[in-house]
Protein backbone atom coordinates (compact mmCIF):
# COMPACT_ATOMS: atom_id res chain seq x y z
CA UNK A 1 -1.54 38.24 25.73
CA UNK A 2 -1.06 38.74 29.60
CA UNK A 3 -1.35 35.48 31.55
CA UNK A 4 -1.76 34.79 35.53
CA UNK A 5 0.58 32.78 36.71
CA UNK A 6 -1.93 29.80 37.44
CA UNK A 7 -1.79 28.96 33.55
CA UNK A 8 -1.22 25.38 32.34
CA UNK A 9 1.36 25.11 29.29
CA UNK A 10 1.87 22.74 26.48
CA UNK A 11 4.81 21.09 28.34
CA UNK A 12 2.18 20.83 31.22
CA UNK A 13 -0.38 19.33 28.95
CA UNK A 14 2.10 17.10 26.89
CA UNK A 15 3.09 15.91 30.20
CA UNK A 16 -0.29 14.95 31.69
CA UNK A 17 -1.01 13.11 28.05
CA UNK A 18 1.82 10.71 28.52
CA UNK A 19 0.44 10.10 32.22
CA UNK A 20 -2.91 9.52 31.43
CA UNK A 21 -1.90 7.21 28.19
CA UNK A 22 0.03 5.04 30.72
CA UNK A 23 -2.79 5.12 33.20
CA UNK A 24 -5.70 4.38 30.65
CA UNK A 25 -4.27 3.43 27.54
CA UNK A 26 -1.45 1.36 27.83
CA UNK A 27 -2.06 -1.64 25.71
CA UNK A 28 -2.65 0.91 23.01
CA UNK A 29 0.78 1.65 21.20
CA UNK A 30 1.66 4.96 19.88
CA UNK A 31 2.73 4.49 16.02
CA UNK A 32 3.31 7.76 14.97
CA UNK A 33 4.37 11.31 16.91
CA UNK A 34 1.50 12.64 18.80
CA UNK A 35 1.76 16.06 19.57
CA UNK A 36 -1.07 18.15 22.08
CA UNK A 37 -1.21 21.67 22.37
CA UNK A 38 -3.46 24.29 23.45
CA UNK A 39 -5.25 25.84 20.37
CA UNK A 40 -7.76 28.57 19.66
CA UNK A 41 -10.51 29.65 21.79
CA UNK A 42 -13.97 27.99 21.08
CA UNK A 43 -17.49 28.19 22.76
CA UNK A 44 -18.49 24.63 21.84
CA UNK A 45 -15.31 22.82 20.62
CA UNK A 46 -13.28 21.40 23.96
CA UNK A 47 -10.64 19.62 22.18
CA UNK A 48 -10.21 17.82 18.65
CA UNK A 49 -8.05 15.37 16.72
CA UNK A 50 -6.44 15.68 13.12
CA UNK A 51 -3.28 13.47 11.79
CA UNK A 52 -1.44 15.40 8.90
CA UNK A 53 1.44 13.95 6.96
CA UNK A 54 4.97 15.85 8.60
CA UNK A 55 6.40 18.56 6.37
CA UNK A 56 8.74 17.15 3.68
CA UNK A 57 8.12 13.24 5.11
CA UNK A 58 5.58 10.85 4.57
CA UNK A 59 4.58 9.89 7.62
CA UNK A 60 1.68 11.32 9.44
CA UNK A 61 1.42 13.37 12.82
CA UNK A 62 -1.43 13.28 15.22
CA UNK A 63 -2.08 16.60 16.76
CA UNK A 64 -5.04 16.79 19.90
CA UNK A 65 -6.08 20.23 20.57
CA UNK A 66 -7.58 21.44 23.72
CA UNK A 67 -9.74 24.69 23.72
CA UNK A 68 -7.10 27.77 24.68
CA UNK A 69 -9.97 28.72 27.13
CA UNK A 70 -8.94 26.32 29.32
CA UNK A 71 -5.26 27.13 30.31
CA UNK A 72 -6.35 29.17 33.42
CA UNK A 73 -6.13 26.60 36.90
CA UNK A 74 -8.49 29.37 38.60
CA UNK A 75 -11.37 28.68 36.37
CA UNK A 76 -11.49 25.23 34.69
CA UNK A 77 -10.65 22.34 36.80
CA UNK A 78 -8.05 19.60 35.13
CA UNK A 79 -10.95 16.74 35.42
CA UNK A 80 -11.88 18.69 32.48
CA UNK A 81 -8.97 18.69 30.47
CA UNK A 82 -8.27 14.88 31.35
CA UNK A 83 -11.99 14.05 30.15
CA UNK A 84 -11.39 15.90 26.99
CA UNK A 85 -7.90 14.15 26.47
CA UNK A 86 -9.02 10.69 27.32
CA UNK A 87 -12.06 11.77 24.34
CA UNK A 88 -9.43 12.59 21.95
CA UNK A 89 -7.26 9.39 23.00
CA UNK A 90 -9.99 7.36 22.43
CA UNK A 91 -10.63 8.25 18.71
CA UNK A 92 -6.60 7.37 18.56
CA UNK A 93 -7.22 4.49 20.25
CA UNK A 94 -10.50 3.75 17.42
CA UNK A 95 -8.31 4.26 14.37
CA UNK A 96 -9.25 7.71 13.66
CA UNK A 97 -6.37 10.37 13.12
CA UNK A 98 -3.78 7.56 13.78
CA UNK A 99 -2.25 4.56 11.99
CA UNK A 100 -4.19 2.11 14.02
CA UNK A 101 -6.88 0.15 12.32
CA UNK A 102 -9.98 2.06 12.35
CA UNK A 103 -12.48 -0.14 14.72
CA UNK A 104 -15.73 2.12 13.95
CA UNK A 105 -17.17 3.58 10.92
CA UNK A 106 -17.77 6.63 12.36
CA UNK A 107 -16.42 8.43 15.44
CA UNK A 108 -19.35 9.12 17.64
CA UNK A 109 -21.89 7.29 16.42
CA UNK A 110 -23.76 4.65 19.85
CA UNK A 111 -21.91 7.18 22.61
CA UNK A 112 -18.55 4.76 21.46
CA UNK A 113 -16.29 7.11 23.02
CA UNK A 114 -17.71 7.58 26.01
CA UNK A 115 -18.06 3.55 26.56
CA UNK A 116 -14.71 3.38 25.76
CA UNK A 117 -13.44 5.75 28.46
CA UNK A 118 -16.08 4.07 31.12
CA UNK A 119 -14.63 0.66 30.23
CA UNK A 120 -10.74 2.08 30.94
CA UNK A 121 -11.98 3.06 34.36
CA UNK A 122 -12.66 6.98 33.21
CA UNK A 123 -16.32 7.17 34.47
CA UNK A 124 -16.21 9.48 37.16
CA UNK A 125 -14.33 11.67 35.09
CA UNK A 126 -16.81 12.12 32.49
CA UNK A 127 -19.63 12.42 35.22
CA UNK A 128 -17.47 15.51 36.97
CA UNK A 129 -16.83 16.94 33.24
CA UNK A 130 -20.55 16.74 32.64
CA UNK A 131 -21.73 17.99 35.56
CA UNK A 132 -18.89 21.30 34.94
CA UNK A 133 -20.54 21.66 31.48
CA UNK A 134 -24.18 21.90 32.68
CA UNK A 135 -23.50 24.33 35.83
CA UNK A 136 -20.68 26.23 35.08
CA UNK A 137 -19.54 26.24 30.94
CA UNK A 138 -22.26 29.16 30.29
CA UNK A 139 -21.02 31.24 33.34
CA UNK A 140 -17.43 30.69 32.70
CA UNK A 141 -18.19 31.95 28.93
CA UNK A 142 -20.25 34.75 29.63
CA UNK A 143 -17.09 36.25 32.45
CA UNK A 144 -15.00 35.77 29.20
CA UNK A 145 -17.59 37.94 27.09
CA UNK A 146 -18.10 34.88 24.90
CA UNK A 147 -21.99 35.08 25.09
C-alpha cells in the first residue's frame, strides 16, 4: 500500500501514548506492556482495547488499536487520535483490558468514559473530536469509497 509522506506511524503513535499518559494519566501505573498500533480500517470503530496473555508467558498484554483510516495528517486531525487514545486509556485506567482493579461493571455504561476524560482536563478534546465526527466523518468516508 502506497502512503504520502504526511502518514503517522506506530512509533509516532506509541510515542504520543506515553505523552498523553504522563499528561493525563499519571497517577495511573502501567502494570503490564501496553502496546498501540494502527489496525484495520473501520467505518464505525475509532480505536479499541483487548489484553491477551503474551505468547509462551503468563502474563497479559494490553494492545489499543486506532482505526488504520486515520494515519493520513492531511485528513484527520491528531485531536482525534488523542480523544480516541485518552477513550482507550480510560478503560485501562477502569480495570478493563489491564491488571488494574476493575472500578465499573461495565465499560460504557452513565457516559463513564467520557467523565473520566473531562475530569483529567480532556474536555475540549472530546468537544473538537465530536464536532469532527458530526461534520466531517461521513465526508472523509465517502472520499475513501467507504459509503
Amino acid at each position: 500500500m502506497w502512503y504520502s509522506l504526511a502518514m503517522r506511524d506506530n512509533k509516532w503513535l506509541a510515542d504520543l501514548l506515553f505523552r498523553l499518559h504522563a499528561e493525563y494519566y499519571a497517577d495511573v501505573p502501567i502494570m503490564n506492556l501496553v502496546l498501540v498500533r494502527f489496525a484495520r480500517a473501520s467505518k464505525t470503530r475509532l480505536g479499541s482495547i483487548i489484553a491477551r496473555p503474551r505468547k509462551g508467558h503468563k502474563e497479559m498484554v494490553t494492545t489499543i488499536t486506532i482505526n488504520e483510516l486515520f494515519r493520513n495528517e492531511e485528513e484527520v486531525p491528531e485531536y482525534v487520535i488523542i480523544a480516541t487514545l485518552l477513550h482507550e486509556f480510560a478503560h485501562y485506567a477502569h480495570g478493563f483490558h489491564s491488571p488494574l482493579p476493575q472500578k465499573y461493571r461495565y465499560p460504557h455504561r452513565g457516559g463513564i468514559v467520557n467523565k473520566e476524560i473531562r475530569a483529567r482536563g480532556g474536555g475540549e478534546i472530546l468537544k473538537q473530536q465530536e464536532s469532527w465526527i458530526k461534520n466531517s466523518y461521513k465526508p472523509f468516508l465517502r472520499s475513501k469509497r467507504l459509503i
